[in-house]
Protein backbone atom coordinates (compact mmCIF):
# COMPACT_ATOMS: atom_id res chain seq x y z
CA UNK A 1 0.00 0.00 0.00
CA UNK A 2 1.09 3.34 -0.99
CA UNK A 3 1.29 6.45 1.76
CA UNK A 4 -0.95 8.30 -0.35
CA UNK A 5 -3.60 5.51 -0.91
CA UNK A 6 -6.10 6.59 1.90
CA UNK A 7 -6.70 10.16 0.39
CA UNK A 8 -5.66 9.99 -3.43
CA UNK A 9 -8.36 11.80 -4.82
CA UNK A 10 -7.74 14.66 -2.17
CA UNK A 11 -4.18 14.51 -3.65
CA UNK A 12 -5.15 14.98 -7.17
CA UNK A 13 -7.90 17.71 -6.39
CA UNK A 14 -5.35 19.45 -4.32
CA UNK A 15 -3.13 19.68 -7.45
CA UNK A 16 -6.41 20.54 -9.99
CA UNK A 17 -7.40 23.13 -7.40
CA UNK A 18 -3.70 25.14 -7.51
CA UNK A 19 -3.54 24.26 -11.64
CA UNK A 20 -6.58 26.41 -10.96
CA UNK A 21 -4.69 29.48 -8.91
CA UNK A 22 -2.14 29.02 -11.89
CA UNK A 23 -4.26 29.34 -14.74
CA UNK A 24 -5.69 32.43 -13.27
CA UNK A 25 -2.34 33.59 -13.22
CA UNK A 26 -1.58 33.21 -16.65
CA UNK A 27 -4.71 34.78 -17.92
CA UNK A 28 -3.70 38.06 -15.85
CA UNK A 29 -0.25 37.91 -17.07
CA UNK A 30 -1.95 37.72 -20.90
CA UNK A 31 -4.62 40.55 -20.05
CA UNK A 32 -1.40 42.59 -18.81
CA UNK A 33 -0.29 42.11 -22.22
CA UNK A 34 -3.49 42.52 -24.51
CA UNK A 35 -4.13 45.83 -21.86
CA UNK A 36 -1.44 47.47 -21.66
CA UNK A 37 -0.81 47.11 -17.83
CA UNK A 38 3.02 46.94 -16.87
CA UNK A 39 3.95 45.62 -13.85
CA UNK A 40 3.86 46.32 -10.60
CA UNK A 41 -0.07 48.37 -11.87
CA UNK A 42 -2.84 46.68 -11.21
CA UNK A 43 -5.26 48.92 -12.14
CA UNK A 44 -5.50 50.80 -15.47
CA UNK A 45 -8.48 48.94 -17.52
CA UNK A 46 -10.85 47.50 -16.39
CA UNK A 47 -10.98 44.00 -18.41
CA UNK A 48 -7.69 43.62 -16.87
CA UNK A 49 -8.61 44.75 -13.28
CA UNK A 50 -11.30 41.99 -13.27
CA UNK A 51 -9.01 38.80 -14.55
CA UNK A 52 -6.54 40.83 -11.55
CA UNK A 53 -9.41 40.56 -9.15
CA UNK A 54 -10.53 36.75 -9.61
CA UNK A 55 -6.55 35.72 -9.39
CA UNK A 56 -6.80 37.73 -6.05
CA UNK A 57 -10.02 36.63 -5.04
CA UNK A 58 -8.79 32.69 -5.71
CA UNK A 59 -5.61 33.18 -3.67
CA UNK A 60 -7.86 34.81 -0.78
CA UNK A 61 -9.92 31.62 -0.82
CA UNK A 62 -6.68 28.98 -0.87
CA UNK A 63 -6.56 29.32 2.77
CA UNK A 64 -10.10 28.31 3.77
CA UNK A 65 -11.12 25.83 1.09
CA UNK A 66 -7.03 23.48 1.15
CA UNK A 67 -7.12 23.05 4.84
CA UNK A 68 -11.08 22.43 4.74
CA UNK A 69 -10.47 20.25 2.41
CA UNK A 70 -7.61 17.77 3.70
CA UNK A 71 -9.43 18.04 7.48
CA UNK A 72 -12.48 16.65 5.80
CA UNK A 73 -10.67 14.14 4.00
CA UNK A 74 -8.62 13.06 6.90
CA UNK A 75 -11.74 13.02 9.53
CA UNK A 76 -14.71 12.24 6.78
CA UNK A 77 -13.63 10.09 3.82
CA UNK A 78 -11.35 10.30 0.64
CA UNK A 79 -13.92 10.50 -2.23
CA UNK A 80 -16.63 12.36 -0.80
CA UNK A 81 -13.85 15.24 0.37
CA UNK A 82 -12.91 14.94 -3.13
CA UNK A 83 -16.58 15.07 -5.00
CA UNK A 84 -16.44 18.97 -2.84
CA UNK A 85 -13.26 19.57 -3.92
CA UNK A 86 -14.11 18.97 -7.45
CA UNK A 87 -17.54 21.08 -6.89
CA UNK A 88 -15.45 23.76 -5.75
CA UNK A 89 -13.04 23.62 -8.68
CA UNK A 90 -15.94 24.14 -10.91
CA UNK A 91 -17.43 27.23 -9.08
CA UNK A 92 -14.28 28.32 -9.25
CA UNK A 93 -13.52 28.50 -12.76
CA UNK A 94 -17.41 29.54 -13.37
CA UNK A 95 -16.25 32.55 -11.43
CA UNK A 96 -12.86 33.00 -13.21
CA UNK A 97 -15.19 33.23 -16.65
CA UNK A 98 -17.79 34.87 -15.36
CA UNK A 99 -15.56 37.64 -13.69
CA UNK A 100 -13.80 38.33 -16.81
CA UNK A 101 -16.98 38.89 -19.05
CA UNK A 102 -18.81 41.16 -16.35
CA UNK A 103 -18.32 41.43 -12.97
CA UNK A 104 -21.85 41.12 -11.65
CA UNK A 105 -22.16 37.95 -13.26
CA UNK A 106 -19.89 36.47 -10.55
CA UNK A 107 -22.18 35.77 -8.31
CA UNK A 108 -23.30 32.02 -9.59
CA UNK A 109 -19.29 31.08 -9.62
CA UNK A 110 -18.85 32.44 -5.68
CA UNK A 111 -22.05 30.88 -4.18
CA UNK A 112 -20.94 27.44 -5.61
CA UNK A 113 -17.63 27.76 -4.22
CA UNK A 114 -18.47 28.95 -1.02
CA UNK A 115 -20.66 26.44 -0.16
CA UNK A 116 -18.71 23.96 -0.86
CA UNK A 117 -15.89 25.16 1.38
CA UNK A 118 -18.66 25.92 4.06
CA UNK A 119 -19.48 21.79 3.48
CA UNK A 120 -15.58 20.64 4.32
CA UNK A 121 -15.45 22.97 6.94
CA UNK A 122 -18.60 22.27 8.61
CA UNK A 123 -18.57 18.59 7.96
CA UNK A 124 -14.48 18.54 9.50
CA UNK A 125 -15.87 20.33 12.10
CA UNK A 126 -18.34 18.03 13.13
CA UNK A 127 -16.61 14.92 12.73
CA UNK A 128 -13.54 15.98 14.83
CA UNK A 129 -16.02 17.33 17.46
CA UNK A 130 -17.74 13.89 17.82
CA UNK A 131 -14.38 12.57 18.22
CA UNK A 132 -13.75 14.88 20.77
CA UNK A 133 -16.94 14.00 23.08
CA UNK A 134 -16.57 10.66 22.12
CA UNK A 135 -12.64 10.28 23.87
């Protein structure tokens, strides 16, 4: 058996999730080019301030939905840790589109997102608490 054999799909949605981060990356870097917007500016048009804002906005949620995510995994299951991961993957780059076109069209991309890291989080939560009261 293999270390990683308990929470492969975690593994692999981990990686999808910061291909993710990356790929919002790269479409800034290209809308600094198409724009105009030299480095360090961040502002300056506003097709590019909204690619600039969903990169942002996906680094600002890193930190809630990866740990969510692996405490779930760890204290829930594998798969179904991964099925949310995946969901949130897909809100995510909803709201990567969606941001660039308009940016109140977001809103669809966000809620999915959110609630899926509010569903690791919550489910983590109460799992390691009924281990708690349990011991």
């Amino acid at each position: 058996m293999h270390a990683l054999d308990p929470v492969r799909y975690t593994a692999l949605v981990t990686l999808l999730a910061i291909a993710v981060y990356c790929y919002s990356g790269f479409l800034v870097g290209r809308a600094r080019a198409i724009y105009g917007i030299k480095a360090p500016a961040v502002t300056g048009d506003p097709n590019f301030e909204r690619r600039f804002r969903a990169q942002m906005n996906t680094l600002e949620w890193l930190p809630m939905f990866l740990p969510a995510l692996w405490l779930f995994a760890l204290s829930v299951g594998d798969a179904p840790a991964a099925v949310l991961g995946m969901i949130w993957i897909v809100g995510r780059l909803l709201y990567i589109q969606t941001y660039a076109t308009a940016a109140e069209k977001r809103g669809p991309g966000f809620g999915v997102q959110a609630i899926a890291t509010l569903a690791l989080w919550l489910g983590a939560l109460v799992r390691i608490g009924l281990s708690l009261v349990a011991h």
